[in-house]
Protein backbone atom coordinates (compact mmCIF):
# COMPACT_ATOMS: atom_id res chain seq x y z
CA UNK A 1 -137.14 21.52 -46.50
CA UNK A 2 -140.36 22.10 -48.61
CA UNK A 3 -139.92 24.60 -51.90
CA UNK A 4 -141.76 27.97 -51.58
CA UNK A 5 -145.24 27.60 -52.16
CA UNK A 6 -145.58 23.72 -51.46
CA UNK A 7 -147.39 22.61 -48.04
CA UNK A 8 -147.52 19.10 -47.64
CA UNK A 9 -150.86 17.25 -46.82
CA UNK A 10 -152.98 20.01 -47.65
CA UNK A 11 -156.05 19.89 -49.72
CA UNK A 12 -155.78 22.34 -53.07
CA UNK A 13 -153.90 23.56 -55.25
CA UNK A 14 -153.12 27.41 -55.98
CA UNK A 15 -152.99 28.80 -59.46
CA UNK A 16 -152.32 32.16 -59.86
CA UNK A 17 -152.91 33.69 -63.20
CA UNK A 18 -150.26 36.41 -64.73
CA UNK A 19 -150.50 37.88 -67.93
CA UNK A 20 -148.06 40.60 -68.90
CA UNK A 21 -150.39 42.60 -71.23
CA UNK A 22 -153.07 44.74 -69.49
CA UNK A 23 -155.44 47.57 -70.54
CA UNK A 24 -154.42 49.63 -67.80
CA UNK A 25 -151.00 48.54 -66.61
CA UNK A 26 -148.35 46.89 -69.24
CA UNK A 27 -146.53 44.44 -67.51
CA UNK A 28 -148.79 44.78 -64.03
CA UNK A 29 -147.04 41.28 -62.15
CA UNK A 30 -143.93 42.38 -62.55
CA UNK A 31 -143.92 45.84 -61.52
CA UNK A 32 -142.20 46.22 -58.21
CA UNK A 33 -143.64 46.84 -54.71
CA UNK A 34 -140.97 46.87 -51.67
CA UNK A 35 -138.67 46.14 -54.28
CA UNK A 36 -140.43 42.24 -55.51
CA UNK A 37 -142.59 42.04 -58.62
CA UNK A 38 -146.23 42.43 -57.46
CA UNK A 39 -147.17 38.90 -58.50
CA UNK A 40 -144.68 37.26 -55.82
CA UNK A 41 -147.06 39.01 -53.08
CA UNK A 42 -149.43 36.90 -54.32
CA UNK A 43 -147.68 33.56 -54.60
CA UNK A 44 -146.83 34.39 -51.49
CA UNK A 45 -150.07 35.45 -49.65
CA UNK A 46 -151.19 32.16 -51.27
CA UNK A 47 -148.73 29.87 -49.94
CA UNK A 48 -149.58 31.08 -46.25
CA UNK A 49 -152.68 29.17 -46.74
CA UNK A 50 -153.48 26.50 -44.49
CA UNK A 51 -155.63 24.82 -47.02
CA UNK A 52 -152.76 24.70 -50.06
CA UNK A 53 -150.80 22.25 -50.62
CA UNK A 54 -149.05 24.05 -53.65
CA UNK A 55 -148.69 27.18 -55.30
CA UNK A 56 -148.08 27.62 -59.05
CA UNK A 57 -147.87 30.90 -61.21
CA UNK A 58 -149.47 30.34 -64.82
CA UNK A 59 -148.08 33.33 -67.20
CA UNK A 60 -147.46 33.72 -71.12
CA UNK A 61 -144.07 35.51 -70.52
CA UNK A 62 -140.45 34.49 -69.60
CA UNK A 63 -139.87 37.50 -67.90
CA UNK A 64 -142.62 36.41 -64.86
CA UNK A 65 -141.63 33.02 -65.29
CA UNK A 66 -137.98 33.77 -64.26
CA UNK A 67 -139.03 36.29 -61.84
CA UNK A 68 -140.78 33.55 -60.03
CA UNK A 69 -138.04 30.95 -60.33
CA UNK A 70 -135.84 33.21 -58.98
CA UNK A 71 -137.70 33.37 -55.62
CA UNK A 72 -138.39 29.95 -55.13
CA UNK A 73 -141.96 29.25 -57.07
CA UNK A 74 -142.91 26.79 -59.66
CA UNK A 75 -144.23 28.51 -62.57
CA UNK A 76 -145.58 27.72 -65.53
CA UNK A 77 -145.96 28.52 -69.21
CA UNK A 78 -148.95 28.84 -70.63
CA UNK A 79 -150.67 29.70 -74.10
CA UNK A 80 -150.93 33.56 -74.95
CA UNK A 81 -154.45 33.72 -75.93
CA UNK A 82 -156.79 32.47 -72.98
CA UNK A 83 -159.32 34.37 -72.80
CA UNK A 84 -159.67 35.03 -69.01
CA UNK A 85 -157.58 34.24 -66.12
CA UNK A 86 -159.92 30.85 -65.65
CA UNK A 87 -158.85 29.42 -68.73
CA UNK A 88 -155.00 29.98 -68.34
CA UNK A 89 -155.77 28.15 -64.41
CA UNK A 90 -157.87 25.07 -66.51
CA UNK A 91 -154.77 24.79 -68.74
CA UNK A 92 -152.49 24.09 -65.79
CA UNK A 93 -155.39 22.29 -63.68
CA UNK A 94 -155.44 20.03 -66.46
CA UNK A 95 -151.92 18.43 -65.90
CA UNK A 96 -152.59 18.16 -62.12
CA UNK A 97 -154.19 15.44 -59.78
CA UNK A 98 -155.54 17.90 -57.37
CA UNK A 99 -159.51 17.44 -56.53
CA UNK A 100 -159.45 21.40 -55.55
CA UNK A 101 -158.25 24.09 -57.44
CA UNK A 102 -157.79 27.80 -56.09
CA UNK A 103 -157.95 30.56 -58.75
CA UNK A 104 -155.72 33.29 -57.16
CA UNK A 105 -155.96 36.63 -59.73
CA UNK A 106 -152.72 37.77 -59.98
CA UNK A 107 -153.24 41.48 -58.88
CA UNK A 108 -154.29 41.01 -55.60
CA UNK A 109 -151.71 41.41 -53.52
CA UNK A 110 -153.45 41.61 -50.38
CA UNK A 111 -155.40 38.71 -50.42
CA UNK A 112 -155.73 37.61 -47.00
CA UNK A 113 -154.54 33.46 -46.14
CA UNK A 114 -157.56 33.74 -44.37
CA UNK A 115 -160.14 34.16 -47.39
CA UNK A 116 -158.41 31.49 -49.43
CA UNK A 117 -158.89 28.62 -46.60
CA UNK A 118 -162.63 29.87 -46.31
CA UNK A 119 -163.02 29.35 -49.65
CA UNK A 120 -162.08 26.29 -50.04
CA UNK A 121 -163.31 24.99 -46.65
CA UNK A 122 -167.02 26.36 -48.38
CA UNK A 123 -166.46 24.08 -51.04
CA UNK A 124 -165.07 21.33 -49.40
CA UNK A 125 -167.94 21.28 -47.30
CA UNK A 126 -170.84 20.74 -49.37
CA UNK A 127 -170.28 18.64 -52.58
CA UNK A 128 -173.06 20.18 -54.14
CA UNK A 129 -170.80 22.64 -54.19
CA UNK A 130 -168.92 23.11 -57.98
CA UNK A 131 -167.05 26.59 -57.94
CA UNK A 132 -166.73 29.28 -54.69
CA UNK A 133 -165.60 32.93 -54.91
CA UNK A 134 -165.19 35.83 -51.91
CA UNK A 135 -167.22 39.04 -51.37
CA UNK A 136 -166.50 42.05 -49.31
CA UNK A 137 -168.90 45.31 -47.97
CA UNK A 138 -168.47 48.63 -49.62
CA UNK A 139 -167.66 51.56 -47.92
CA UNK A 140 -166.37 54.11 -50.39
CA UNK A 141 -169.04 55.49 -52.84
CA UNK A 142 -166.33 55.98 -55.25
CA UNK A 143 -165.93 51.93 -55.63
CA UNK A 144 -169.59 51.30 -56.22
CA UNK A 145 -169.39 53.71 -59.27
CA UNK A 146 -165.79 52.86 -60.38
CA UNK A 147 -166.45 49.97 -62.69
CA UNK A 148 -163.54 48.49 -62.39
CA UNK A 149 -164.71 47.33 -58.97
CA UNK A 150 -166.70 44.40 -59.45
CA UNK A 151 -170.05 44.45 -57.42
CA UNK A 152 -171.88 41.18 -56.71
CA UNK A 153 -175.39 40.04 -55.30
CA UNK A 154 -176.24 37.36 -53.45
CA UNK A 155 -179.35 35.30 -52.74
CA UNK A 156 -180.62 34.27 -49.30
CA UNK A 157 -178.66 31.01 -49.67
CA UNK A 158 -175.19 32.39 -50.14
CA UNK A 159 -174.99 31.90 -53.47
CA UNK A 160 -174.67 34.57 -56.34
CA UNK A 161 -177.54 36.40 -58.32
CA UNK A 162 -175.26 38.37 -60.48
CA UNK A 163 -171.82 40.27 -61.02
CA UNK A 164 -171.71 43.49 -62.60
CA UNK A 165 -169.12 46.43 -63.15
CA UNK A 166 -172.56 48.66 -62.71
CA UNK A 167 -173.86 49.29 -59.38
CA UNK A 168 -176.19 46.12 -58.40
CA UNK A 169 -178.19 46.44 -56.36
CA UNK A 170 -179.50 49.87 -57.81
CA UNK A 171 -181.19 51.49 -55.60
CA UNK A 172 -183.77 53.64 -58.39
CA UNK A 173 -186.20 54.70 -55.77
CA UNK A 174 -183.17 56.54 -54.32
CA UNK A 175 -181.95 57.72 -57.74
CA UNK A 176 -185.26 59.25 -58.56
CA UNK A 177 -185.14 61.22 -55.33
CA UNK A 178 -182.04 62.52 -55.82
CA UNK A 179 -181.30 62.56 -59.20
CA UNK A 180 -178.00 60.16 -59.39
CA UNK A 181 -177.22 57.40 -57.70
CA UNK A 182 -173.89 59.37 -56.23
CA UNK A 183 -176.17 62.04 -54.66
CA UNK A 184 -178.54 59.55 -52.93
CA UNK A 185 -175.29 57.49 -51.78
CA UNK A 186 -174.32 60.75 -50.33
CA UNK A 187 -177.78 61.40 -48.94
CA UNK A 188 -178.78 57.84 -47.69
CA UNK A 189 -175.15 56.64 -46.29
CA UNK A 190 -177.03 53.43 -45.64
CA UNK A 191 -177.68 52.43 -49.04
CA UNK A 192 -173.56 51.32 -48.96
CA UNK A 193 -174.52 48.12 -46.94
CA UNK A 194 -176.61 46.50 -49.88
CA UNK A 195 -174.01 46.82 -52.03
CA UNK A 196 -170.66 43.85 -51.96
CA UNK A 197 -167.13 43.77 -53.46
CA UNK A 198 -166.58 40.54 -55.47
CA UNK A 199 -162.41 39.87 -54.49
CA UNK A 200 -160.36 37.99 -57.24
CA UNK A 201 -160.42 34.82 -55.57
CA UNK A 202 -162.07 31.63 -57.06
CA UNK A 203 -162.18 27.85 -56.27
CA UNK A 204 -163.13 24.84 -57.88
CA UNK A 205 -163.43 21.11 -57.88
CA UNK A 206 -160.93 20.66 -61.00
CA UNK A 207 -163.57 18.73 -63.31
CA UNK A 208 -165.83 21.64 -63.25
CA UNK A 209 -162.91 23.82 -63.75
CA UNK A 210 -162.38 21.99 -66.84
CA UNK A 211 -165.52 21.57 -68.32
CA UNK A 212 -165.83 25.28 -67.53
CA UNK A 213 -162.85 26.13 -69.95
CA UNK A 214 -164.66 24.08 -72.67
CA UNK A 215 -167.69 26.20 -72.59
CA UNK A 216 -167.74 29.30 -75.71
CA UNK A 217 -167.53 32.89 -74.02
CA UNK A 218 -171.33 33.67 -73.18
CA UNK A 219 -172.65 37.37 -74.47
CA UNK A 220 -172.69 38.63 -70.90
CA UNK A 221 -169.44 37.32 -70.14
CA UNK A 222 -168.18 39.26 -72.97
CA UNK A 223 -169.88 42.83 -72.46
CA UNK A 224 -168.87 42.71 -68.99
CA UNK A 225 -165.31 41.24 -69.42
CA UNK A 226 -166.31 38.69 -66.54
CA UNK A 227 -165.39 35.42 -66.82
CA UNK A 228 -167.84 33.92 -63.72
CA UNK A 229 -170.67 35.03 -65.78
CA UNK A 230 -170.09 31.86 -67.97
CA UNK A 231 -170.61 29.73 -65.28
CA UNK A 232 -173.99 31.89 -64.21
CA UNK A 233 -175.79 32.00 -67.80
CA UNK A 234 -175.17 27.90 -67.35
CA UNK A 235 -177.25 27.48 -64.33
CA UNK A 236 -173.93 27.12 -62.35
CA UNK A 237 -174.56 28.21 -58.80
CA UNK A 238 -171.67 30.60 -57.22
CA UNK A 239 -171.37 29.82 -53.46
CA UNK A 240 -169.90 33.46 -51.90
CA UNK A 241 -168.45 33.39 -48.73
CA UNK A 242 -167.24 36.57 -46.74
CA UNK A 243 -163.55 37.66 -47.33
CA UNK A 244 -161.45 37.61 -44.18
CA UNK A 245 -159.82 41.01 -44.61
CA UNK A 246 -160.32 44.08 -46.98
CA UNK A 247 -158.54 43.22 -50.36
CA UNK A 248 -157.57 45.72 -53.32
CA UNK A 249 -157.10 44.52 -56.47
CA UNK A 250 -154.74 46.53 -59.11
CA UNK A 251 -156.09 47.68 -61.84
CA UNK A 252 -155.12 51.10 -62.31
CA UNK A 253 -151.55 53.01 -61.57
CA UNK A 254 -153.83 54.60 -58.05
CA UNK A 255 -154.35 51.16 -57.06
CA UNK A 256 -150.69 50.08 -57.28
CA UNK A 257 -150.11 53.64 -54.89
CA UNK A 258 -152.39 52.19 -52.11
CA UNK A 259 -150.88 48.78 -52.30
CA UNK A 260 -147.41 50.20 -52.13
CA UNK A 261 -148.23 52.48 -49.61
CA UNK A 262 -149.58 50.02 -47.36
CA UNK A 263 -147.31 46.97 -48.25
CA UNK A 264 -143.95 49.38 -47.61
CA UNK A 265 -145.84 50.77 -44.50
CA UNK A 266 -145.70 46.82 -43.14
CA UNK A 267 -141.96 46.65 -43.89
CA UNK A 268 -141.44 50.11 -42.58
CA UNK A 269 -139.47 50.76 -46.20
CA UNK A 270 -140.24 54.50 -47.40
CA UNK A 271 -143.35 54.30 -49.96
């Protein structure tokens, strides 16, 4: 009988990034949903992957690293001063054989199997191909202004043009109508369907991954606290394929509401 997290035969491995300090939420993977720390819907989700043949949670704390133990998953510790949840995934990747490494953020516990295999399938297929993330539509005005939502655009090729915590595409043409970009959202419901979600999902062929971690911070990367923005001010294309499902990544104590409420909905166990 395979360990949790380990399918034989499969093509990548899964590294999911958990750091027990955040801004927002102190201690955010192991803070319970359904009564299991957060980050073990993740390992989990991940596991169910078709395309991974092993799942591995890369944290700075004990605490997660026993939490993970406990439930069947190989974790790992890493140093306490990455900084971004790419590096900590390049210090493990560097120990491993694997050709394909999945970057699975550690708040997302809804990411869908789905959106992990068509990620890597993405890269897989095209070996021009050096590092893949996910995008979803918008439909809630309140994400493309809430800059903790990550928007992203993307060129005519699939590939990204830019990630920004500010709404990109911005529509000014709109704004100057209307006076704010919320009011012409509200006005011109239509404007919603140029703007994209990026989901905390990344994949990469594990010598770019590494070379990647070698790079200094760039000055975008820093302002915007966005670590794929290295890999852009180097030239590095971004293939971005379409997420499966709907994903919400938790950032803030509302997002951990929705997940729970959703998650306990599944199990039937009152939120």
């Amino acid at each position: 009988m395979n360990p949790a997290g380990s399918n034989p035969n499969q093509v990548a491995v899964a590294i999911i990034p958990a750091r027990y300090r955040s801004t927002r939420l102190s201690g955010k993977p192991l803070l319970p949903i359904g009564g299991r720390p957060l980050v073990l819907w993740v390992a989990e989700r991940a596991s169910a992957a078709r395309n991974v043949s092993q799942v591995i949670i890369a944290t700075d704390d004990r605490r997660i690293c026993e939490a993970a133990n406990s439930a069947g998953f190989e974790a790992r510790m890493t140093r306490d001063n990455h900084k971004s949840g790419t590096d900590r995934v390049a210090e493990v990747a560097r120990s491993l054989d694997a050709e394909v490494i999945v970057n699975v953020q550690g708040d997302e516990p809804l990411i869908d199997p789905a959106t992990i295999d068509c990620a890597v399938s993405a890269l897989i297929a095209d070996k021009k191909v050096q590092m893949a993330t996910t995008c979803e539509p918008i439909s809630d005005i309140n994400d493309v202004l809430n800059p903790a939502v990550v928007k992203v655009t993307i060129d005519n090729e699939g590939y990204a043009k830019s990630f920004s915590r500010n709404p990109i595409p911005f529509p000014n043409q709109a704004v100057e109508e209307y006076g704010s970009i919320k009011a012409a959202l509200r006005n011109e419901p239509a404007l919603l369907f140029s703007f994209r979600k990026h989901t905390g999902l990344y994949v990469y062929r594990r010598e770019f991954l590494l070379e990647f971690a070698s790079w200094p911070q760039s000055e975008s990367e820093q302002a915007e606290s966005l670590e794929q923005l290295r890999a852009l001010d180097r030239g590095v294309r971004i293939k971005v394929i379409k997420a499966a499902s709907p994903s919400i990544g938790v950032d803030t104590f509302e997002d951990l509401e929705r997940v729970r409420a959703i998650l306990e909905s599944e199990m039937k166990v009152p939120a």
